[in-house]
Protein backbone atom coordinates (compact mmCIF):
# COMPACT_ATOMS: atom_id res chain seq x y z
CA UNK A 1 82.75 116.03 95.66
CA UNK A 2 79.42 114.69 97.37
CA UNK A 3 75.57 115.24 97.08
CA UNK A 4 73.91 118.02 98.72
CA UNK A 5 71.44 117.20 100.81
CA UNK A 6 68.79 117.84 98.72
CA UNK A 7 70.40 115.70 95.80
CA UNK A 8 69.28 112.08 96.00
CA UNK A 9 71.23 109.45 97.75
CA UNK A 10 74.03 108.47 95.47
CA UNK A 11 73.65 104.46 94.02
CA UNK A 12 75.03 101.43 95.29
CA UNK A 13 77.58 101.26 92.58
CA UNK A 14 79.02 104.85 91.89
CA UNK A 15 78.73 104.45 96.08
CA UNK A 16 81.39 101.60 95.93
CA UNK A 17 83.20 103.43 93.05
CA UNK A 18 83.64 106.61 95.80
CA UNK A 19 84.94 104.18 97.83
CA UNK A 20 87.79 103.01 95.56
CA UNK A 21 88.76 105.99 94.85
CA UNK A 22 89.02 107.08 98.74
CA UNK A 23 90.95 103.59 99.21
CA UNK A 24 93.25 104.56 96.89
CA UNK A 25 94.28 108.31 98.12
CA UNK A 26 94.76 106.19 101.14
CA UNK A 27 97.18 104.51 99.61
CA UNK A 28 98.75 107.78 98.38
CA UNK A 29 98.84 109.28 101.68
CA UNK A 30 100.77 105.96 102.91
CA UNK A 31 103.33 105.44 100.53
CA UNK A 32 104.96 108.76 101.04
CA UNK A 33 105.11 108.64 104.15
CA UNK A 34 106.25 105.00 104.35
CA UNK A 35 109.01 105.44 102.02
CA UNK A 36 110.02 108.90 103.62
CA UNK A 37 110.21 107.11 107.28
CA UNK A 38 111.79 104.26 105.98
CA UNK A 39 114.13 105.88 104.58
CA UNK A 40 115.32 107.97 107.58
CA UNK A 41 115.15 104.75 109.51
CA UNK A 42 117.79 103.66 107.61
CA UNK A 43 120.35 106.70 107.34
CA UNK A 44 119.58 108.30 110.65
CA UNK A 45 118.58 105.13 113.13
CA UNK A 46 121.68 102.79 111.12
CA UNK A 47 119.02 100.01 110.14
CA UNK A 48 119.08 97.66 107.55
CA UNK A 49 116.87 98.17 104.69
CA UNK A 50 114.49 95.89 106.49
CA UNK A 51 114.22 96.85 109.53
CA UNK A 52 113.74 100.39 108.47
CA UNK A 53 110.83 99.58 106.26
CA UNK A 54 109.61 97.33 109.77
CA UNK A 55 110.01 100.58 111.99
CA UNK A 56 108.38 103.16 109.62
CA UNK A 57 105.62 101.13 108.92
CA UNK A 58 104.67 100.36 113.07
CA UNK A 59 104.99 103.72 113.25
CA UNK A 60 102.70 105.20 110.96
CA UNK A 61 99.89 102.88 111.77
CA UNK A 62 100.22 103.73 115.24
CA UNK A 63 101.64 100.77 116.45
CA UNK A 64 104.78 101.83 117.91
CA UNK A 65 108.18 101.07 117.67
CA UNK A 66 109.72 97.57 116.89
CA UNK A 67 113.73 98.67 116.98
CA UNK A 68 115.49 101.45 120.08
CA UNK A 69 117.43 104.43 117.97
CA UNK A 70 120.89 104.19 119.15
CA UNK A 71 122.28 107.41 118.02
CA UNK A 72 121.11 110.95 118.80
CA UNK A 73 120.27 111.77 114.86
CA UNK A 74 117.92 108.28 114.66
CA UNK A 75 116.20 109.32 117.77
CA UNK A 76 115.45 113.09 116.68
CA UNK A 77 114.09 111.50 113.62
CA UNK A 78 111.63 109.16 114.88
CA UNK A 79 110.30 111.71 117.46
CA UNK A 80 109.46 113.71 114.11
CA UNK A 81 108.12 110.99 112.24
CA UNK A 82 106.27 110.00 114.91
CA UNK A 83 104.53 113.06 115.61
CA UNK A 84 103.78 113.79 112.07
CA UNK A 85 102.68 110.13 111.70
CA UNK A 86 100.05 110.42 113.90
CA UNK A 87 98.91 113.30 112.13
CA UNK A 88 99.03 111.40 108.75
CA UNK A 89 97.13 108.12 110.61
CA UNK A 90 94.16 110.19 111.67
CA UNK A 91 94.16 111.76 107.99
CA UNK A 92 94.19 108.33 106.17
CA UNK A 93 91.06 107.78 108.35
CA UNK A 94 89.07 110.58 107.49
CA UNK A 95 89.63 109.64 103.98
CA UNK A 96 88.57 106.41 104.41
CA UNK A 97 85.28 107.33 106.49
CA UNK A 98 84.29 109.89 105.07
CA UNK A 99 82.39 108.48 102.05
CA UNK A 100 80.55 106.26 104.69
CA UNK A 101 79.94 109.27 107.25
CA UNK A 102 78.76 110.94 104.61
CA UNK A 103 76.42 108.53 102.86
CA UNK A 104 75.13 107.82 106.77
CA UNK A 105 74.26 111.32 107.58
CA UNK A 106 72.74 111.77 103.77
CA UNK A 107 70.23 109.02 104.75
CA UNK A 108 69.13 110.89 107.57
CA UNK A 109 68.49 114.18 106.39
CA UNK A 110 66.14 112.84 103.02
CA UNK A 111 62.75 113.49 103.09
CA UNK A 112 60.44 110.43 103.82
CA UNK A 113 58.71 110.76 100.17
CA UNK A 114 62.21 110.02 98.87
């Protein structure tokens, strides 16, 4: 998916075009999840539409909660969704860095003739 190292240094514009595309499996990796949580929110936690949509989407960008669970089946599920939101938060991340991180540490390792 990216240069080796000794492969030149990609160009500005397929550079901004590997960035697009990461955006957008970042936006792949969100709307699952959003839709998923919101969901729940709504069946298990009793919100409105929403609210659910509100809670799921605090939640998956780390924020936190905006609404208590009341019952015992809305509070199991946003444990779950919590934890695997955090998991899914440090994912979109890596997707969106890595193009950079990897562009950064390409830099360094050319050799000075290049």
């Amino acid at each position: 998916m990216f240069e080796q190292k000794d492969e030149p240094l990609l160009g500005n514009q397929a550079f901004l075009v590997r960035l697009f595309k990461s955006f957008v499996v970042t936006l792949l990796i969100v709307s699952a999840p959003l839709m998923f949580g919101s969901a729940g929110y709504h069946v298990y936690g009793d919100l409105p539409w929403i609210d659910a949509i509100l809670n799921a989407a605090m939640i998956l960008t780390g924020m936190g909660p905006v609404n208590p669970m009341k019952t015992d089946s809305g509070k199991l599920f946003a444990t779950f969704y919590a934890i695997y939101s955090g998991i899914a938060f440090l994912s979109m991340i890596a997707v969106i860095l890595a193009p950079l991180l990897h562009r950064l540490l390409h830099h360094f390792h050319l050799d000075e003739d290049d």
